[in-house]
Every structure is written in C-alpha cells, then in structure tokens.
N, C-alpha and C. Protein backbone atom coordinates (compact mmCIF):
# COMPACT_ATOMS: atom_id res chain seq x y z
N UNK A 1 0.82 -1.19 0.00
CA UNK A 1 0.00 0.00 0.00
C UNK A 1 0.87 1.26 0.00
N UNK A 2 1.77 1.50 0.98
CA UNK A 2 2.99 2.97 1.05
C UNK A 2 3.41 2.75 -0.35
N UNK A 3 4.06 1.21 -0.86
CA UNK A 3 4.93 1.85 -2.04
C UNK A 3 3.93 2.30 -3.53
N UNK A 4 2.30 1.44 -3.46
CA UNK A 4 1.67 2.40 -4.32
C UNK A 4 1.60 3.96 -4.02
N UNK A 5 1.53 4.38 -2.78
CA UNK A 5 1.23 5.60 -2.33
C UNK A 5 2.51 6.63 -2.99
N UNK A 6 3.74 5.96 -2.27
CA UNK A 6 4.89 6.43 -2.98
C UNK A 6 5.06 6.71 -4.70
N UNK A 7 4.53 5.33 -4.98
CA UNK A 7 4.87 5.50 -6.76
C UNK A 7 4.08 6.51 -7.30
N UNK A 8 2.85 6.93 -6.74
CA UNK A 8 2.24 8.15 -7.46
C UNK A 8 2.40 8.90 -6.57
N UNK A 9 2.90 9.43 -5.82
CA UNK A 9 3.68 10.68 -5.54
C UNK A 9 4.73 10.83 -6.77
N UNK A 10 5.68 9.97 -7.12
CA UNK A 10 6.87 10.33 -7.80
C UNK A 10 6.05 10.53 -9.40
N UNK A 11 4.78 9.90 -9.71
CA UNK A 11 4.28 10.48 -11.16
C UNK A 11 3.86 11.29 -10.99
N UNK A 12 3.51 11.65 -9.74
CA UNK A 12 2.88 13.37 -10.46
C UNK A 12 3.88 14.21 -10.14
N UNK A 13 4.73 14.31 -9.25
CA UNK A 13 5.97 14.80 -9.49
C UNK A 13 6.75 15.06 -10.96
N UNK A 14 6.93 13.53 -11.63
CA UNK A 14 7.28 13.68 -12.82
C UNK A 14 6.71 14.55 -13.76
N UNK A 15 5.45 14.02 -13.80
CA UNK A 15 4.75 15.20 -14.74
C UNK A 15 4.27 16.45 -14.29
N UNK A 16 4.36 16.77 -13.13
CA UNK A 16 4.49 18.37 -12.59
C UNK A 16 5.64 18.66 -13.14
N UNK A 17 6.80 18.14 -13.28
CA UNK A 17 8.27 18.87 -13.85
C UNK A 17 7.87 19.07 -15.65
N UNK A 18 7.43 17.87 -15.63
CA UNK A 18 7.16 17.54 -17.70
C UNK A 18 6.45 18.60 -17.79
N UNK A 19 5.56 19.22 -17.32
CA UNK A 19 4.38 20.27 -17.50
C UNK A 19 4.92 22.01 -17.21
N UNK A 20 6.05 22.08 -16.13
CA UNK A 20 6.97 23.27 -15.94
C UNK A 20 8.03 23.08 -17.25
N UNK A 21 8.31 22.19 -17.31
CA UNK A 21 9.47 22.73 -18.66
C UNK A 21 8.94 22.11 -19.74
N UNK A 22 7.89 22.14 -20.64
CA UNK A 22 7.24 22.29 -21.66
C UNK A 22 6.50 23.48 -21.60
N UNK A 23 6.28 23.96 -21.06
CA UNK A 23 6.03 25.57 -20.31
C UNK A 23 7.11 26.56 -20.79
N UNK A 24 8.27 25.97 -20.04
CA UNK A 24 9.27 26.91 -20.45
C UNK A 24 9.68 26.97 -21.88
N UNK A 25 9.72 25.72 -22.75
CA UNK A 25 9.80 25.46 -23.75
C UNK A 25 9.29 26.17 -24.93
N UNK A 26 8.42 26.10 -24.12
CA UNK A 26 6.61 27.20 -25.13
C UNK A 26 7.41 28.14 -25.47
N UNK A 27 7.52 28.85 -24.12
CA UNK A 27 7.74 30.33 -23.56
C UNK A 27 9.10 30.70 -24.56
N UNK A 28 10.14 30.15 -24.40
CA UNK A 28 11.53 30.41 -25.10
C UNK A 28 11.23 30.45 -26.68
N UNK A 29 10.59 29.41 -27.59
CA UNK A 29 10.52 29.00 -28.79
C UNK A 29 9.40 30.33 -28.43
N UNK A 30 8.44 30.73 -28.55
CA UNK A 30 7.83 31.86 -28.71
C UNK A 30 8.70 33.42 -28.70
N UNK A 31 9.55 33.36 -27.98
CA UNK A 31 10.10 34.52 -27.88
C UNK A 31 11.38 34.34 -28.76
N UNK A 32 11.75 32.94 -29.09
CA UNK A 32 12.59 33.32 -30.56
C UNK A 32 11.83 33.12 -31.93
N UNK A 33 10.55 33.01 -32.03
CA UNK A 33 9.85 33.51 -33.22
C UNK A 33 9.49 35.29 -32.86
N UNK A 34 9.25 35.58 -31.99
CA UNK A 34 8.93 37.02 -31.67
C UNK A 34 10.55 37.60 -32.37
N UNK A 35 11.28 37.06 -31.74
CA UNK A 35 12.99 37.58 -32.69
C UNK A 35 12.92 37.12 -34.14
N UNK A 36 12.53 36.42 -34.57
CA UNK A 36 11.93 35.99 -35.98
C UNK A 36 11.47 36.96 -36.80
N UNK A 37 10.27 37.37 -36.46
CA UNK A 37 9.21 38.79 -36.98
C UNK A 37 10.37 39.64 -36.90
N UNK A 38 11.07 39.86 -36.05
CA UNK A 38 12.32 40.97 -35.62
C UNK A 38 13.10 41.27 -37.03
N UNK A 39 14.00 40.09 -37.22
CA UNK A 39 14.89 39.89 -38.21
C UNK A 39 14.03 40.56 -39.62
N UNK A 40 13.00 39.67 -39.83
CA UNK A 40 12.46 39.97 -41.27
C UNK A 40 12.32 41.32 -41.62
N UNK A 41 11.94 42.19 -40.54
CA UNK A 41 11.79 43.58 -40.66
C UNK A 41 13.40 44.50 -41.17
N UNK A 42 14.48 43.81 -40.00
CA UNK A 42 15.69 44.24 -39.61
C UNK A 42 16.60 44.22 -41.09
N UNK A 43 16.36 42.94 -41.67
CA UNK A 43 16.46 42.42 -43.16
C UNK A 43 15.76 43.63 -44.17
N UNK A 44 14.49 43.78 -43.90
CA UNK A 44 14.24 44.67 -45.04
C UNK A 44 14.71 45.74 -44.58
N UNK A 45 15.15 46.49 -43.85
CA UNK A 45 15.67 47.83 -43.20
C UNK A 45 17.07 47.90 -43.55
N UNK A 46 18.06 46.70 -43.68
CA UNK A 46 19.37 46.21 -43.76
C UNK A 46 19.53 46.69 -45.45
N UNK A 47 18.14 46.18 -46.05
CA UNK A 47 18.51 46.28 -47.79
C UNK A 47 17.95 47.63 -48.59
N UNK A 48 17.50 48.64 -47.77
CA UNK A 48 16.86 49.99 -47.61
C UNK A 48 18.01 50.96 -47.90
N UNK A 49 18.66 50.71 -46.40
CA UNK A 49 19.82 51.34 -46.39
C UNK A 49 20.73 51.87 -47.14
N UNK A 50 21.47 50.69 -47.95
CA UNK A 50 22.26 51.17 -49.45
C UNK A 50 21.61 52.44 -50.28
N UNK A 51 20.55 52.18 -50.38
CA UNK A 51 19.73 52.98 -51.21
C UNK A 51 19.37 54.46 -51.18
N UNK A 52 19.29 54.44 -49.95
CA UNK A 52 19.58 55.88 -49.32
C UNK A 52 20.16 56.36 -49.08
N UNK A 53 21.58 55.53 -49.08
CA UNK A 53 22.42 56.31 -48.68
C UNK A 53 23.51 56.63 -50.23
N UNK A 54 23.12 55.80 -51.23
CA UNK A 54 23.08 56.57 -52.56
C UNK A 54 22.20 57.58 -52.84
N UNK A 55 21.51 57.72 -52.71
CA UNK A 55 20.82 58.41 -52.84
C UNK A 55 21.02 60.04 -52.02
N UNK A 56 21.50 59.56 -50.82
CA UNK A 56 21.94 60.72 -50.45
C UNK A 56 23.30 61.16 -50.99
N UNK A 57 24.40 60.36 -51.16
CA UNK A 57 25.89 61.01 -50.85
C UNK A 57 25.83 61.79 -52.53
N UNK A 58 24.65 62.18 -53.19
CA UNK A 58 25.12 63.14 -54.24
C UNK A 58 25.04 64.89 -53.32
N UNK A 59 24.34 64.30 -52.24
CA UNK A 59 23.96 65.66 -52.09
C UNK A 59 25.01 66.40 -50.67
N UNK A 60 25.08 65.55 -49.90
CA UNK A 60 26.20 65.27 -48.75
C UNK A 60 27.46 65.49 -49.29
N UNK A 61 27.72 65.26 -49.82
CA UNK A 61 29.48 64.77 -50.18
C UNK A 61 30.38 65.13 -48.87
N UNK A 62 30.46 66.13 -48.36
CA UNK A 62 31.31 66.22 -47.63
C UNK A 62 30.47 65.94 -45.86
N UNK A 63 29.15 64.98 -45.76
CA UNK A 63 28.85 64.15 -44.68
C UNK A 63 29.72 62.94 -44.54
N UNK A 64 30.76 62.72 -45.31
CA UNK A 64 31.08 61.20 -45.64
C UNK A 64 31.26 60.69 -44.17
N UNK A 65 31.76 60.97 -43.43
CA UNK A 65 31.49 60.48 -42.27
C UNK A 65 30.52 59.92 -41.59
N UNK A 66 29.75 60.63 -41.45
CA UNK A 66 28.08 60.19 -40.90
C UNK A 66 27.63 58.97 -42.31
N UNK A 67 27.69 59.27 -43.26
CA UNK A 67 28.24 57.90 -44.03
C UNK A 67 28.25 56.72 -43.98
N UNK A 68 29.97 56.89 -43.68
CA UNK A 68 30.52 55.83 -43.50
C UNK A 68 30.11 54.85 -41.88
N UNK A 69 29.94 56.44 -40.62
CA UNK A 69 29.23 55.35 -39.45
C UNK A 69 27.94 54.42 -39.86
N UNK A 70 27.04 55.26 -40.92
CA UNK A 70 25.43 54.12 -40.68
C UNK A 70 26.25 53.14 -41.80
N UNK A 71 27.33 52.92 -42.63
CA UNK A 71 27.45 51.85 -43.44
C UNK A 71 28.00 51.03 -42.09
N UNK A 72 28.97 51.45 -41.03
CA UNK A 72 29.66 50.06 -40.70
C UNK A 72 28.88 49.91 -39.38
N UNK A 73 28.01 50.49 -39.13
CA UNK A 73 26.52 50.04 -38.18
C UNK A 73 25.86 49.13 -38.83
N UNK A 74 25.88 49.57 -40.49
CA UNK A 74 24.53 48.18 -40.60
C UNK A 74 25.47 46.62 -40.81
N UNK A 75 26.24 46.84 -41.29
CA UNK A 75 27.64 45.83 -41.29
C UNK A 75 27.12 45.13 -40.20
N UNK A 76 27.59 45.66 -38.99
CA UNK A 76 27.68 44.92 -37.45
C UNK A 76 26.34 44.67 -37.62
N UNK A 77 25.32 44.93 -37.84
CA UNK A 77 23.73 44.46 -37.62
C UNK A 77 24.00 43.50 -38.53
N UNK A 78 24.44 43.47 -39.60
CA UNK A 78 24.11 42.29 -40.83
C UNK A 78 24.76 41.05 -40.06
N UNK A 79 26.12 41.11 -39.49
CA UNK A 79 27.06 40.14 -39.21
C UNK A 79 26.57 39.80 -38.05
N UNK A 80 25.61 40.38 -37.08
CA UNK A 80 25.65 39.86 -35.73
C UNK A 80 25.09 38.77 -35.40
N UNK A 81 25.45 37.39 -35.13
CA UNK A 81 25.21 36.67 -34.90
C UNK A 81 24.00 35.83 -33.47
N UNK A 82 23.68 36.51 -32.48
CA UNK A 82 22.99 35.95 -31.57
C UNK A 82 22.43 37.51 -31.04
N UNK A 83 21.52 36.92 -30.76
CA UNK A 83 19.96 37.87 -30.32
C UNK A 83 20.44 39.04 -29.45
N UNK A 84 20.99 38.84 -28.35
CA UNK A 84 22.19 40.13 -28.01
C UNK A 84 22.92 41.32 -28.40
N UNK A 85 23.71 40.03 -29.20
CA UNK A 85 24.40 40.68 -30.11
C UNK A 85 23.71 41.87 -31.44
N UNK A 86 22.82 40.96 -32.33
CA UNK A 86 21.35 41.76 -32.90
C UNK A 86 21.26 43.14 -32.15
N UNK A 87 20.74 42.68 -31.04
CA UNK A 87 19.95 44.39 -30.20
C UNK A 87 20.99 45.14 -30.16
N UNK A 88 22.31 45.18 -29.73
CA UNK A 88 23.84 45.77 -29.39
C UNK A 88 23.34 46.66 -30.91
N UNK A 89 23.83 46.38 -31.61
CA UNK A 89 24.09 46.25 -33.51
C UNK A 89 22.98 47.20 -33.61
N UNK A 90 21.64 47.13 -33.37
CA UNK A 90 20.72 47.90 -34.41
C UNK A 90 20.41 49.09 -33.13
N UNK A 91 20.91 48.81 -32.08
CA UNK A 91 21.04 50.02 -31.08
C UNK A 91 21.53 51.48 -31.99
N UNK A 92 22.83 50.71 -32.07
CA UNK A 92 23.61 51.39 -33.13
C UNK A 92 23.45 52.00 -34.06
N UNK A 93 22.97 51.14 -34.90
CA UNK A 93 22.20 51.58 -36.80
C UNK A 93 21.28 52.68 -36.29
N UNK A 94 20.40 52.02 -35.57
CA UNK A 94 19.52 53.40 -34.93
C UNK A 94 19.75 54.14 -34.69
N UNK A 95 20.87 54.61 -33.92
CA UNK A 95 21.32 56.35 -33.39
C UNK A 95 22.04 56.88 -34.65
N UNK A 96 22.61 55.66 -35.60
CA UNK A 96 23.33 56.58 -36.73
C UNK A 96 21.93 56.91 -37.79
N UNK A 97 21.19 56.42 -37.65
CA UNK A 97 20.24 56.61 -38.84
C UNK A 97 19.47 58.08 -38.67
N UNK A 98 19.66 58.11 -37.06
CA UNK A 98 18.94 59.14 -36.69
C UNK A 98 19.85 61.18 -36.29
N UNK A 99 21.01 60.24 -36.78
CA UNK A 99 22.33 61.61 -37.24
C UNK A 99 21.87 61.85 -38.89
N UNK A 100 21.07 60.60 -39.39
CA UNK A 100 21.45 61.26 -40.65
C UNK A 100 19.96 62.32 -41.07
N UNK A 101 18.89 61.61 -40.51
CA UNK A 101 17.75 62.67 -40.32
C UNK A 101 17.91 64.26 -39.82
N UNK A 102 18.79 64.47 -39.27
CA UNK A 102 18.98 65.65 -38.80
C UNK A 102 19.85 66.21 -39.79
N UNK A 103 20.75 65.44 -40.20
CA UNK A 103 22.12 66.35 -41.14
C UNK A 103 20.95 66.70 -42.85
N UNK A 104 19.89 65.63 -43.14
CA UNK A 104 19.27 65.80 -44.68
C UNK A 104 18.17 67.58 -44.11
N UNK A 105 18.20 67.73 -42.82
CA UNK A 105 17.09 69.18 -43.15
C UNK A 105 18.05 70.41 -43.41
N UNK A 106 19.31 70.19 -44.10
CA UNK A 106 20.41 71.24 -44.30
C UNK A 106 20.25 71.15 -45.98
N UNK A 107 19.54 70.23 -46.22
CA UNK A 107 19.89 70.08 -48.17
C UNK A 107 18.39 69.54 -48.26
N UNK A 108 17.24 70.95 -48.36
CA UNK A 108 16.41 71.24 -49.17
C UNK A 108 16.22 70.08 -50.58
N UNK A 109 17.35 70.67 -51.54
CA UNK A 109 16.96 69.44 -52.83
C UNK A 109 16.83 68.52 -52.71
N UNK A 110 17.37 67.56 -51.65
CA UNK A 110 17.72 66.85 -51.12
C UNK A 110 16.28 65.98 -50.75
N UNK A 111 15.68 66.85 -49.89
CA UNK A 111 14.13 65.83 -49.17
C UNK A 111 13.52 66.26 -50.65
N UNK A 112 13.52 67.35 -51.42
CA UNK A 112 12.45 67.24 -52.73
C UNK A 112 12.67 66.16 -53.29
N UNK A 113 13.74 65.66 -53.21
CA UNK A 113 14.15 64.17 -54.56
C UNK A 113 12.85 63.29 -54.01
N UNK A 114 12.09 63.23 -55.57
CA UNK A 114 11.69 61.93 -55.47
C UNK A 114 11.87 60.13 -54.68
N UNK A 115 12.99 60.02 -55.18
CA UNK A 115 13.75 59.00 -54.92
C UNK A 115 13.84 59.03 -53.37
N UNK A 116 14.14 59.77 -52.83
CA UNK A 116 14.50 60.09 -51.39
C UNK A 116 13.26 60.15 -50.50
N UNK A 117 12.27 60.57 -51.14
CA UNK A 117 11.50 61.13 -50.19
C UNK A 117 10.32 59.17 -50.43
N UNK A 118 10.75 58.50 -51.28
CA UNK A 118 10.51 57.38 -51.45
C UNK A 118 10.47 56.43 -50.41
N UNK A 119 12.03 56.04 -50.47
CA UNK A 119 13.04 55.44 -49.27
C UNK A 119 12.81 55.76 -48.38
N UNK A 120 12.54 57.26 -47.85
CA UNK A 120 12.39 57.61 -46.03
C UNK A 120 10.80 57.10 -45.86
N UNK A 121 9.84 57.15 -46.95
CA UNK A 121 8.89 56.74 -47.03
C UNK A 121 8.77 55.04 -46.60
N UNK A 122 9.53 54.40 -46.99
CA UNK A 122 9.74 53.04 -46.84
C UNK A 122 10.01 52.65 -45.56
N UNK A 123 11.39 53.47 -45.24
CA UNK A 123 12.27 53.22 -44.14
C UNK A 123 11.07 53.34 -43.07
N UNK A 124 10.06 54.64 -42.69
CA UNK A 124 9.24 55.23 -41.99
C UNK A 124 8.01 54.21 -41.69
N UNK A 125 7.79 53.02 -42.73
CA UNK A 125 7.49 52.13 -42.77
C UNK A 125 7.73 50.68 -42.17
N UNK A 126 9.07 50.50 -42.01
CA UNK A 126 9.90 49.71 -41.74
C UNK A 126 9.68 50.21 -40.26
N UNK A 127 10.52 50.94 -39.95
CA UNK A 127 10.91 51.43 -38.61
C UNK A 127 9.30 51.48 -37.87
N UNK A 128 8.08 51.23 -38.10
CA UNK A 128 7.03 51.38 -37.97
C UNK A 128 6.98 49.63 -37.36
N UNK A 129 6.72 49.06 -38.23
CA UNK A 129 6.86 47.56 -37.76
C UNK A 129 7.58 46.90 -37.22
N UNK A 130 8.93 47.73 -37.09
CA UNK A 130 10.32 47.23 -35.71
C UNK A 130 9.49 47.24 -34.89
N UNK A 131 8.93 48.76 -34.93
CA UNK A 131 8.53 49.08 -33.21
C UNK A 131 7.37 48.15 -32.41
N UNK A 132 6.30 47.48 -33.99
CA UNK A 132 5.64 46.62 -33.11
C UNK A 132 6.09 45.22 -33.26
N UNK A 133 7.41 44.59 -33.93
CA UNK A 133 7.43 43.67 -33.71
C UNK A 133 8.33 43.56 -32.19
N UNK A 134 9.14 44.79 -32.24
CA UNK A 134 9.99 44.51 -30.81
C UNK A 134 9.36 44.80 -29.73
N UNK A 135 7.90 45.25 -29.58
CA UNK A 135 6.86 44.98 -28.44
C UNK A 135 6.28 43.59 -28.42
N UNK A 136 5.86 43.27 -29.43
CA UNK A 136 5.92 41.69 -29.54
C UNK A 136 6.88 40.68 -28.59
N UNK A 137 8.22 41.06 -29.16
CA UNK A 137 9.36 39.87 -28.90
C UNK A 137 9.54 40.61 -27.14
N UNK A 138 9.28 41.82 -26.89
CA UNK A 138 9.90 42.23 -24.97
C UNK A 138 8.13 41.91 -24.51
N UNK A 139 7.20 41.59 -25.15
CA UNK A 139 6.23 41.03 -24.31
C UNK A 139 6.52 39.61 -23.74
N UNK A 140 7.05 38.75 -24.85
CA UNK A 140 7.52 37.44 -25.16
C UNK A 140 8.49 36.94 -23.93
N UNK A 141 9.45 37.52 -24.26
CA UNK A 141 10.59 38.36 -23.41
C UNK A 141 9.87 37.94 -21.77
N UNK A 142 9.41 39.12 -21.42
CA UNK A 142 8.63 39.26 -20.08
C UNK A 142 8.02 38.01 -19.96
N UNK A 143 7.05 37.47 -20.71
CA UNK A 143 6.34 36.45 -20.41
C UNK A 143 7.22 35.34 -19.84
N UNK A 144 8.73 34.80 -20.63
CA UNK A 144 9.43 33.96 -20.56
C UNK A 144 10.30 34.14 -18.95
N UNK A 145 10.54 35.44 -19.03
CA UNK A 145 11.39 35.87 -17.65
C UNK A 145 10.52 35.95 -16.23
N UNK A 146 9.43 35.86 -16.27
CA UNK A 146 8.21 35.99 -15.55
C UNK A 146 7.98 34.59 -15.10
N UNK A 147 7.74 33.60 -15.67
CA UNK A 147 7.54 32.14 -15.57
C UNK A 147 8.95 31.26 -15.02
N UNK A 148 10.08 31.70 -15.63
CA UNK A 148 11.52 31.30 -15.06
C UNK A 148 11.71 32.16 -13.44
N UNK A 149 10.90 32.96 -13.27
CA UNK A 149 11.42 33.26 -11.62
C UNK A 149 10.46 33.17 -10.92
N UNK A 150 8.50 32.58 -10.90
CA UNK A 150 8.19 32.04 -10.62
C UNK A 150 8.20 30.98 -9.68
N UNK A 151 7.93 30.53 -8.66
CA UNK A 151 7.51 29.22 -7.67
C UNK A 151 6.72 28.17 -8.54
N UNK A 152 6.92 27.23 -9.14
CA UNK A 152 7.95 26.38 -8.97
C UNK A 152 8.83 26.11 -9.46
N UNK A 153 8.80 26.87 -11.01
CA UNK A 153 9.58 26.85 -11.79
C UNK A 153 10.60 26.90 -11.96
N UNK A 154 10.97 28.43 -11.17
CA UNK A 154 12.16 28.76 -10.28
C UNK A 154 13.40 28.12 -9.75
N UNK A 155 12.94 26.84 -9.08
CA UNK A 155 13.48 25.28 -8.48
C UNK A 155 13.89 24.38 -9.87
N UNK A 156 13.26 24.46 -10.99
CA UNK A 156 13.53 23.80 -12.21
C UNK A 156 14.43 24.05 -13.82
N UNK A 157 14.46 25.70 -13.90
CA UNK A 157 14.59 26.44 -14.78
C UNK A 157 15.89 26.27 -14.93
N UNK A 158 16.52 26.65 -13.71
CA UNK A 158 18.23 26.31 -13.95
C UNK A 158 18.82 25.04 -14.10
N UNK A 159 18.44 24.08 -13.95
CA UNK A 159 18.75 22.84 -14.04
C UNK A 159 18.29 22.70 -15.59
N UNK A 160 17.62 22.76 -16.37
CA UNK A 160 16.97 22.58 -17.28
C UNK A 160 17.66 23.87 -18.34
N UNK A 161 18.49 24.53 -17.70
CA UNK A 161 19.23 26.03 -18.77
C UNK A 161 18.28 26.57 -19.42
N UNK A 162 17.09 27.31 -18.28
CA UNK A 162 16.57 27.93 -18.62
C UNK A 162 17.36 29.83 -17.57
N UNK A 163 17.38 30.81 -18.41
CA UNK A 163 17.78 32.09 -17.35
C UNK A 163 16.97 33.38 -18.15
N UNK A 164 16.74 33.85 -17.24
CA UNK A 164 16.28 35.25 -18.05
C UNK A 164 17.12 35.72 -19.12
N UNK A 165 16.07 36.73 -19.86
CA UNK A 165 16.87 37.01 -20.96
C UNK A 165 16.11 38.43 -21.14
N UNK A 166 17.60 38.95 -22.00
CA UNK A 166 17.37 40.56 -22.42
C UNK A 166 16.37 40.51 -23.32
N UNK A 167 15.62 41.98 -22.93
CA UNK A 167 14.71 42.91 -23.65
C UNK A 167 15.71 43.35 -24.88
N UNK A 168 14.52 43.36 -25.90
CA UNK A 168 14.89 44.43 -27.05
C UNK A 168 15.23 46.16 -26.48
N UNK A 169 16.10 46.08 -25.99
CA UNK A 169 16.04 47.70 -25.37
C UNK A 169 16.64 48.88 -26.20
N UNK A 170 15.84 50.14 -26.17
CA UNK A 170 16.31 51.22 -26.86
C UNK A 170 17.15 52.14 -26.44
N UNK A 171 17.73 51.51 -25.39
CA UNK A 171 18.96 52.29 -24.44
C UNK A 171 18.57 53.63 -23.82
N UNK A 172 19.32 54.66 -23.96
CA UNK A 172 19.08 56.03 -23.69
C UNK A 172 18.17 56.89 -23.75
N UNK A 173 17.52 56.59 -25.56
CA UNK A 173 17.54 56.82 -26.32
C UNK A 173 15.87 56.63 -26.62
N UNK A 174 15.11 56.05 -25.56
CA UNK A 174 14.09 54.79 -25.45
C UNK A 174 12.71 55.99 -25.66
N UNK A 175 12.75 57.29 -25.34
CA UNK A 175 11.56 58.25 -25.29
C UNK A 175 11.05 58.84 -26.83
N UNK A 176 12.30 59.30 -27.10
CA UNK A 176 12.37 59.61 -28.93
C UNK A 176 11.89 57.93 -29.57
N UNK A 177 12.49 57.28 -29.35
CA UNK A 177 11.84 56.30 -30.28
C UNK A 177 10.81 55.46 -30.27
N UNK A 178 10.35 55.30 -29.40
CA UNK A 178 8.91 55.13 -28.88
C UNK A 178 7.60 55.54 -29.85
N UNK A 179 8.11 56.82 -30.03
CA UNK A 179 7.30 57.41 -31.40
C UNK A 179 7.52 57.11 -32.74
N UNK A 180 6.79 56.97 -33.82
CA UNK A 180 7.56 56.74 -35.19
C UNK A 180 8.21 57.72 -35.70
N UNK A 181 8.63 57.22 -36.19
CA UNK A 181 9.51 58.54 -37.11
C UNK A 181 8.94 59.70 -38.03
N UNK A 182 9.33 60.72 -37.75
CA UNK A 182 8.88 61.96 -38.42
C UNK A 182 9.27 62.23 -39.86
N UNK A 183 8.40 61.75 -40.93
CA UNK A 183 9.56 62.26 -42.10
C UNK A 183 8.55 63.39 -42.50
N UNK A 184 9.37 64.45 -43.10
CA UNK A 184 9.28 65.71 -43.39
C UNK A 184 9.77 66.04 -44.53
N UNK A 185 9.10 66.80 -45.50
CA UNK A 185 9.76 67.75 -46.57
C UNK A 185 9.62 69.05 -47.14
C-alpha cells in the first residue's frame, strides 16, 4: 500500500516537472519567433539602407562620415550573430540613422528628390513595424522571464538552462523612439 502511495507521488511529481518545462519550452521558442518577426523587418531595413544612402551622398558629399558610421553600423547588424548581439548592432544603426535625419534638413533638394522622399517613405514604414514587432518579442521576453522566476519553476529552470533574458532595449535613447519617425519635406 505505502509503495503504491509512494509511486504516485513520484508520477505526479514527474509530470508536474514535464508540465513546468514544456512551459518553459513554449515560452523560449515563442520569444525566438517574436525575434523571428524581428529579423524579417531588420532584413528589409538592412537592404533599404544602401539605397539611401546613394541616394543621399550626391547631395552630402562632404557628410562622408556620418556615411561611412550608418554603413559600418549596418555591417555589425548584418554580421551579428545571436539575439544580443542583434539588439547591441541595431542600437547602433539606430542612433546613426537618426544623425542622418537631422544632417538631410540642411539640403532642401535633397528631401524634394523623389527617390528620397521614397526610401524615407519606406524606411518610416519599416521602422514602424520594428517598433511593433519589438513589443511583440519584450512582451515574449517578459512572459518567458516571468515564468523562469516564478515558484515552482524557479526550483527547475536552472537545471533545465533555462535564465532570463534581455529585452529588445532602446537604451538612452528609449523616449524619442517610442514614437515613429517623423519624415518631413
């Protein structure tokens, strides 16, 4: 009689654990499709770029600097390899993209171009659907980091290499971008 009593103690035990980390499982694989939606956007924003920034350096020429930072920002975004790394990278692209918005209201012909006023059109687009896919992936995010520090989970998560994990964060920088982007001509 005790050792039936015993043996289902230890199954529902078992499957109380099977049921916390298929949980967590959920939780993680959801929040790297939420980084999923991320990329696809980050990708079309990655292949934008060139374009504008031909588009600009007839009129810039002597910005080459500001330039050359959003070319080797999107570089490090293109090359970055792990989800971290990603956010680090387009932290980046972001504050340079947003030097170059300020330097184009000095060259008038410049926002008239067709072509230009196209691309920021696009980009304004783009940068539109970052913002809700990276509420997406830091809901995801939360949800996952929320359940890993949890009772009982808590007791299971580390054994199982589960640990919190970083937000898509906008650093400093987080009030201005919150809003979409202003394009103007």
């Amino acid at each position: 009689m005790i050792i039936w009593i015993l043996l289902g103690i230890i199954v529902v035990l078992v499957l109380f654990t099977i049921s916390i980390y298929n949980r967590l499982v959920s939780l993680r694989n959801r929040r790297e499709n939420a980084f999923a939606d991320i990329d696809v956007q980050l990708k079309q924003r990655h292949d934008l770029i060139p374009q504008l920034l031909n588009t600009v350096k007839g009129y810039m020429k002597h910005e080459a600097e500001l330039l050359t930072r959003i070319t080797q920002a999107r570089q490090k975004a293109i090359s970055a390899s792990t989800i971290d790394g990603k956010i680090a990278a387009e932290n980046e692209l972001t504050q340079a993209l947003g030097g170059l918005s300020i330097q184009v209201e000095a060259y008038p012909d410049l926002k008239a171009n067709q072509n230009f006023q196209h691309l920021q059109t696009e980009i304004s687009d783009v940068e539109n659907k970052l913002a809700a896919a990276r509420r997406f992936f830091n809901s995801a995010t939360k949800e996952l980091n929320t359940e890993i520090q949890k009772f009982p989970a808590v007791l299971l998560a580390g054994a199982f290499g589960f640990s919190s994990q970083a937000m898509f964060d906008l650093g400093a920088d987080r009030v201005s971008m919150d809003k979409p982007p202003e394009i103007s001509f």
